[in-house]
Protein backbone atom coordinates (compact mmCIF):
# COMPACT_ATOMS: atom_id res chain seq x y z
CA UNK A 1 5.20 -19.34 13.84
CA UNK A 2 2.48 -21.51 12.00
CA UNK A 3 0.23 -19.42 9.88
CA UNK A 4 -3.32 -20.43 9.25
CA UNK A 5 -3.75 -19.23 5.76
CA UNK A 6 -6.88 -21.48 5.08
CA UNK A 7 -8.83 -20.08 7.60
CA UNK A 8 -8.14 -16.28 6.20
CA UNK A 9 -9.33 -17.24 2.08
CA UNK A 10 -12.41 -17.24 0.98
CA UNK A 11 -13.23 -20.91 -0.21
CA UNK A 12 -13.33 -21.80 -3.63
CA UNK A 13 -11.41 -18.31 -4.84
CA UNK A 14 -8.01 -19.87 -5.69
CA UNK A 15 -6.26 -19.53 -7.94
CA UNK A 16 -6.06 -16.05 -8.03
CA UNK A 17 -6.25 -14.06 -11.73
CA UNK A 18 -2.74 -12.32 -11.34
CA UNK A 19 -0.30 -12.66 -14.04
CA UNK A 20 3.01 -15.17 -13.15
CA UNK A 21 5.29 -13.24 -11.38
CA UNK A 22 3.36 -10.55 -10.62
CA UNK A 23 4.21 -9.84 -6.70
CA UNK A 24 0.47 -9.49 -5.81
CA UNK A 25 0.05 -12.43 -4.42
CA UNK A 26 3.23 -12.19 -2.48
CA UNK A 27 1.71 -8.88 -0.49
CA UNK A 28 -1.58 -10.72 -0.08
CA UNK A 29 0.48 -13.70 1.66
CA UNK A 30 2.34 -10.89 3.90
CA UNK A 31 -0.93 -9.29 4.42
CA UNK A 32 -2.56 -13.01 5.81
CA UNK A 33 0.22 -13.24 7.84
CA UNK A 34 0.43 -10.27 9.59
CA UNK A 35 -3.55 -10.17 10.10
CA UNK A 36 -3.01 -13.94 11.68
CA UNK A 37 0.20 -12.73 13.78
CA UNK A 38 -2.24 -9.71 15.42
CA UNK A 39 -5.44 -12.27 15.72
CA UNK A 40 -7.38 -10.12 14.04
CA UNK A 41 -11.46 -10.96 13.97
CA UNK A 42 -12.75 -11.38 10.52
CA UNK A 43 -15.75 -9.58 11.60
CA UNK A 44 -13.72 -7.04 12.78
CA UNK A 45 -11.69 -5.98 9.88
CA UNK A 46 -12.61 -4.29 7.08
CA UNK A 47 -10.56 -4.53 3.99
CA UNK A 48 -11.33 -1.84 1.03
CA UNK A 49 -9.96 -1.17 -2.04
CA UNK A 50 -10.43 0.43 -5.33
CA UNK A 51 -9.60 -0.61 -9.27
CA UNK A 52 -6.92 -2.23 -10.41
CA UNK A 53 -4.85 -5.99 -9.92
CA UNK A 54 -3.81 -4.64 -6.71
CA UNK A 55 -7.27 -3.82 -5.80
CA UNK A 56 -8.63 -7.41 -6.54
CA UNK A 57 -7.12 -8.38 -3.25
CA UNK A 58 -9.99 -7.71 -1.31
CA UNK A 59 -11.80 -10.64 -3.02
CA UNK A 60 -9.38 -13.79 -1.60
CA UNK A 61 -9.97 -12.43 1.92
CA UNK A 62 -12.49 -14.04 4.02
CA UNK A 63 -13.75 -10.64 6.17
CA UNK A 64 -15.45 -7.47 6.00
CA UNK A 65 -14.30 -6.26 2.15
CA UNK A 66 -15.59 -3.34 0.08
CA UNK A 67 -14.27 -2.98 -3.60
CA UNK A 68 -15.28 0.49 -4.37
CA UNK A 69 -14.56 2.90 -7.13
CA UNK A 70 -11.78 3.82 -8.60
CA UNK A 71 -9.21 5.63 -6.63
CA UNK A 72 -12.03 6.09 -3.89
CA UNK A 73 -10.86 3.63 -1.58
CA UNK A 74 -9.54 5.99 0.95
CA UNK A 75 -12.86 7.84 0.96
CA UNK A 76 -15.14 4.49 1.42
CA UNK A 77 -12.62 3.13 4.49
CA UNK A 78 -13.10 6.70 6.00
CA UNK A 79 -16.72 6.69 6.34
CA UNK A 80 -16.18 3.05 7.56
CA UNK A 81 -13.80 3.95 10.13
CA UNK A 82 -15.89 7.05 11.18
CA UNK A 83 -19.18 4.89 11.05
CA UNK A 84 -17.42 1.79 12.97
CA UNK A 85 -14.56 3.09 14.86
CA UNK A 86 -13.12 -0.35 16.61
CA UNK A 87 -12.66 -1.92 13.58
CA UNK A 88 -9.45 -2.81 12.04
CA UNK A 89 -9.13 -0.86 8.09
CA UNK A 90 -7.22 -1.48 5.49
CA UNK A 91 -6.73 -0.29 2.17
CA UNK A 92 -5.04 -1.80 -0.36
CA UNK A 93 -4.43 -0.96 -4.14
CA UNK A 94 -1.72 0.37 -6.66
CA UNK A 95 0.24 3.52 -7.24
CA UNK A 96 -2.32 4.50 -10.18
CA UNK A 97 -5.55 4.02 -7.97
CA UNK A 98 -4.02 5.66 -4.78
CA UNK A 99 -1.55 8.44 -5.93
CA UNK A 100 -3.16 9.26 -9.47
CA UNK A 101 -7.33 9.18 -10.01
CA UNK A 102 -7.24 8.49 -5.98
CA UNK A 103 -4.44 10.99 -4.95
CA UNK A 104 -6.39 13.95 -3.29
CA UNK A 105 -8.07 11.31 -1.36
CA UNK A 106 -4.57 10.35 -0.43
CA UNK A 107 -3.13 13.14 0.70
CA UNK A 108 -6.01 14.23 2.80
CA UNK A 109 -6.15 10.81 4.49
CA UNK A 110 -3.16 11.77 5.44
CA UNK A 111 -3.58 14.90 6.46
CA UNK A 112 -6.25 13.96 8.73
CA UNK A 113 -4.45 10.87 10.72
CA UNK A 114 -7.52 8.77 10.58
CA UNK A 115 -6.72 5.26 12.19
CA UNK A 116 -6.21 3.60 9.13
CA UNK A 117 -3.65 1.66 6.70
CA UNK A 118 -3.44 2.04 3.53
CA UNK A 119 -0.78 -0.64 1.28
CA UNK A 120 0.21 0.79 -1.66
CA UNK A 121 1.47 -2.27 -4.20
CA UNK A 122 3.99 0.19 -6.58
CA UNK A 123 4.12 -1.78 -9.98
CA UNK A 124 5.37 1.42 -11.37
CA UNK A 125 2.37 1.47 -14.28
CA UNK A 126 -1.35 0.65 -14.74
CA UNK A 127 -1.63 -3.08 -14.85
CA UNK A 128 -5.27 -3.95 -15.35
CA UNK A 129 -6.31 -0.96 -17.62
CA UNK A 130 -4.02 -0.89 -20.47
CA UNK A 131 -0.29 -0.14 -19.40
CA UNK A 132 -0.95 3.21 -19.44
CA UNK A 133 2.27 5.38 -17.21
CA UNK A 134 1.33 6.18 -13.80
CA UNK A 135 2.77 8.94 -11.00
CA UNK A 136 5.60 6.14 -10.15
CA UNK A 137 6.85 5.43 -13.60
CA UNK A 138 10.13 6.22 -13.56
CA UNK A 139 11.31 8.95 -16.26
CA UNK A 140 12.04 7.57 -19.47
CA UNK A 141 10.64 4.40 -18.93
CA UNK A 142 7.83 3.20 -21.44
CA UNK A 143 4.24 2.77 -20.97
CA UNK A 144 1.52 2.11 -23.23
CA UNK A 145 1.11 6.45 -23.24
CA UNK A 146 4.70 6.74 -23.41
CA UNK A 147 5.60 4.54 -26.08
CA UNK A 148 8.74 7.05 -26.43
CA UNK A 149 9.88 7.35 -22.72
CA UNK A 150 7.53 8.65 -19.75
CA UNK A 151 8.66 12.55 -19.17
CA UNK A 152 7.50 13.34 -16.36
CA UNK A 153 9.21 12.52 -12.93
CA UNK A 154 8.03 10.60 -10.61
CA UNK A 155 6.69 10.68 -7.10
CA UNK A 156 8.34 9.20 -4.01
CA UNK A 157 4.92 7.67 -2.56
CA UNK A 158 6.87 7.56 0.77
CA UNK A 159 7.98 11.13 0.59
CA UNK A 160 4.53 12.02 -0.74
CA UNK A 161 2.86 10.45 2.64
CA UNK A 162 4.95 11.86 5.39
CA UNK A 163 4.65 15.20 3.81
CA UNK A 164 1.21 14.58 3.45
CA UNK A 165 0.81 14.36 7.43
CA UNK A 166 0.81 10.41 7.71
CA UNK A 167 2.15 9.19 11.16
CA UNK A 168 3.46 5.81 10.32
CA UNK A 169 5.46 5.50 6.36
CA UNK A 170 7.11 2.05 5.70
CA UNK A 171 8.56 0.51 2.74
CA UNK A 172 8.84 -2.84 1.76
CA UNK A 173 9.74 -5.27 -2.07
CA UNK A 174 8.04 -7.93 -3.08
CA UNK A 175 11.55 -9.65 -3.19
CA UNK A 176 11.55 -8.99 0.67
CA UNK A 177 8.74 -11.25 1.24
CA UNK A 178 9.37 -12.21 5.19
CA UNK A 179 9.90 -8.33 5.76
CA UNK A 180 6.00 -7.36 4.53
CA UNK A 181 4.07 -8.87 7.07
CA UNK A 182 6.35 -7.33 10.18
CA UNK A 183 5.76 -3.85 8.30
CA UNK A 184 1.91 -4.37 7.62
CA UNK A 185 1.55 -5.39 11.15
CA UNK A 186 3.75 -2.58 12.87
CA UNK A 187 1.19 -0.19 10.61
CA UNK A 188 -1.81 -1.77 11.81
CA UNK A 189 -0.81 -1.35 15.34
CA UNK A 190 0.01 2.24 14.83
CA UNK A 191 -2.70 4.65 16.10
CA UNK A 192 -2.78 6.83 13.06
CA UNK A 193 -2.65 6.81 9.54
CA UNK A 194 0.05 4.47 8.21
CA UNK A 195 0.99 3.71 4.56
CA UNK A 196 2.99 0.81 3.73
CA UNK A 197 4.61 0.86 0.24
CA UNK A 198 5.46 -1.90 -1.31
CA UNK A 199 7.60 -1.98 -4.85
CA UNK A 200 6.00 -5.08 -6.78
CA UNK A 201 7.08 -5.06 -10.44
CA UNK A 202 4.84 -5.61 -12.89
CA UNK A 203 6.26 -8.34 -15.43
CA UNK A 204 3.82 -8.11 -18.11
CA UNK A 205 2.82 -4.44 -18.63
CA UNK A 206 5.64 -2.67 -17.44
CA UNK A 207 8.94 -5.10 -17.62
CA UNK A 208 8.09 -6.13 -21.35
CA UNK A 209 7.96 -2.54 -22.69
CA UNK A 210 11.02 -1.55 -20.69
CA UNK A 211 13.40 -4.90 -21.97
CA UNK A 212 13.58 -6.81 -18.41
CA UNK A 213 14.36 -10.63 -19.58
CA UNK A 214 12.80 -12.27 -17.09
CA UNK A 215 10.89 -11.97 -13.47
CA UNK A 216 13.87 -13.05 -12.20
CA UNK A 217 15.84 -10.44 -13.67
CA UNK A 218 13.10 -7.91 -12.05
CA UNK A 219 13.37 -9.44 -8.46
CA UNK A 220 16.99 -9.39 -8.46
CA UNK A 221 16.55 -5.19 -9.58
CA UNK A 222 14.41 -5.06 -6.01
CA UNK A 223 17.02 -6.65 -4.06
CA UNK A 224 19.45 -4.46 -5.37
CA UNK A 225 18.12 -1.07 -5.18
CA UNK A 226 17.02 -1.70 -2.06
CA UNK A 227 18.73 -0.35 1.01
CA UNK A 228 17.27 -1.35 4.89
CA UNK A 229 17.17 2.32 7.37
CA UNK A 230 20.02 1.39 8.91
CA UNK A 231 22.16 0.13 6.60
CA UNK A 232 21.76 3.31 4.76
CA UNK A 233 22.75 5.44 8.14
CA UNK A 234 26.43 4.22 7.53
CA UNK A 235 26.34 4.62 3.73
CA UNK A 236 27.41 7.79 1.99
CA UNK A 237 25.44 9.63 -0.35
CA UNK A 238 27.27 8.61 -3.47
CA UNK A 239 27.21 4.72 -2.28
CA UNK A 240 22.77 5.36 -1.77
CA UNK A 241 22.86 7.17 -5.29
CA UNK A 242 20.07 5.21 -7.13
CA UNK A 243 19.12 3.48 -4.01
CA UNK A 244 15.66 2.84 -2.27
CA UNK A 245 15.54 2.97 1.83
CA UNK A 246 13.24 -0.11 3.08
CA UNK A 247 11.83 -0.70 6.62
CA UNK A 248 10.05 2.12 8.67
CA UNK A 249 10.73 5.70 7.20
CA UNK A 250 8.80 7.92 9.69
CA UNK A 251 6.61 7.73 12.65
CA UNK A 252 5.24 9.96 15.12
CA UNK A 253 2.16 10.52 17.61
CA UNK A 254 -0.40 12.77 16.82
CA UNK A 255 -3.79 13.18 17.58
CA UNK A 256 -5.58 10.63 16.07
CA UNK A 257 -9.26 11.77 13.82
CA UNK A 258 -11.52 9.38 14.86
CA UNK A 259 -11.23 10.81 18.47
CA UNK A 260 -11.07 14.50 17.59
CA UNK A 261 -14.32 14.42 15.68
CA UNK A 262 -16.18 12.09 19.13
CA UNK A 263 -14.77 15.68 20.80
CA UNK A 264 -16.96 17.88 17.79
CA UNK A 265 -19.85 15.92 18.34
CA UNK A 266 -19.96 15.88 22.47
CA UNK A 267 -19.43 20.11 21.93
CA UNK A 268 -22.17 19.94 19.37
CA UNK A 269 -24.23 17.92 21.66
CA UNK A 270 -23.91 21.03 24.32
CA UNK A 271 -21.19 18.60 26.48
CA UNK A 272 -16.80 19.84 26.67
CA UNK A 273 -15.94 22.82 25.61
């Protein structure tokens, strides 16, 4: 399939400000292409984010955008998807914006199923604002904070979500690239709250204080950790030891919020019981 990528930028906001290598860009391309594979309306779709170099994405994307505050994407795309219903939202931004300043907003946009998709880019630090660690650093790796090894462990965004109450989880690298777009467009078709992760190293503020060589040497660390759902069904648990599972991790039907709160306001209004 021919992708019309032109059509979907906004004109004269190439090139883009994100560092070489950074997978960004590679997410934003997925993104495009699933958007062009489901023909969806420019009008019609709402893309939101908050701060961060993940969150700049909003910016290339010729439709409805919102580039809000930071970690409050999740609240703005709510009151847009409450507000305007048929549209198509999407949230984008990074594991520090989502999962730390933005994490209660997270979970409870899980918890509440709202037709939505959220795609976290997981560079494993905070890019933009210093290098500082984030809730996906891994332990012992250094940050700008943690100039002696991050203690803390670190969260599973995946895990996080389904526990959470999301509906649709997926997972997805940057070294992947063909595999984001199928992902980002099963989510949008999900009724529900989906979250698609995607692990996108970050070369500058992350791989030079933890010795990586090279992008190269980073992509080739995505390819292999990463382990597709059904590969990893025949595996055993010492061969997935250090692992990550890719493709769709969980999905279910549930009631979706959007059409539970129409039912509050028809009771309200004196109509079903």
């Amino acid at each position: 399939m021919a992708y019309d990528y032109e059509s979907r930028i906004r004109p004269g906001k190439l090139p883009h400000i994100w560092c070489p290598g950074c997978g960004h860009g590679i997410v934003m391309k997925g993104l495009i292409r699933a958007m062009d594979s489901l023909n969806l309306k420019k009008e019609n779709t709402c893309i939101v984010s908050g701060i961060g170099c993940a969150s700049r994405l909003p910016g290339y994307i010729d439709c409805c955008t919102l580039h809000t505050a930071h970690g409050r994407a999740a609240a703005f795309a709510t009151g847009v998807k409450l507000a305007k219903p048929e549209m198509d939202v999407i949230l984008v931004g990074g594991d520090g914006d989502g999962t730390a300043i933005g994490g209660n907003h997270f979970i409870h946009a899980c918890r509440r199923n709202i037709n939505m998709t959220y795609i976290v880019m997981n560079n494993y630090i905070y890019g933009m604002t210093g290098g500082q660690f984030s809730p996906t650093t891994p332990h012992l790796h250094r940050a700008s904070t943690t100039p002696y090894g991050n203690p803390d462990p670190s969260f599973d965004i995946a895990k996080l979500a389904i526990g959470a109450g999301a509906t649709f989880v997926a997972r997805g690298t940057a070294y992947h690239a063909t595999q984001i777009d199928k992902l980002i467009a099963e989510a949008i078709q999900h009724k529900g709250f989906s979250v698609v992760e995607i692990l996108d190293d970050c070369p500058t503020t992350y791989g030079r204080r933890n010795k990586f060589k090279s992008v190269v040497e980073m992509m080739n660390r995505l390819k292999d950790v990463a382990v597709p759902v059904k590969a990893a069904e025949k595996m055993t648990a010492e061969q997935l030891q250090g692992k990550v599972l890719t493709g769709v991790l969980y999905k279910e039907e549930k009631p979706e919020y959007c059409e539970e709160y129409a039912k509050v306001i028809e009771r309200a209004q004196g109509g079903a019981k």
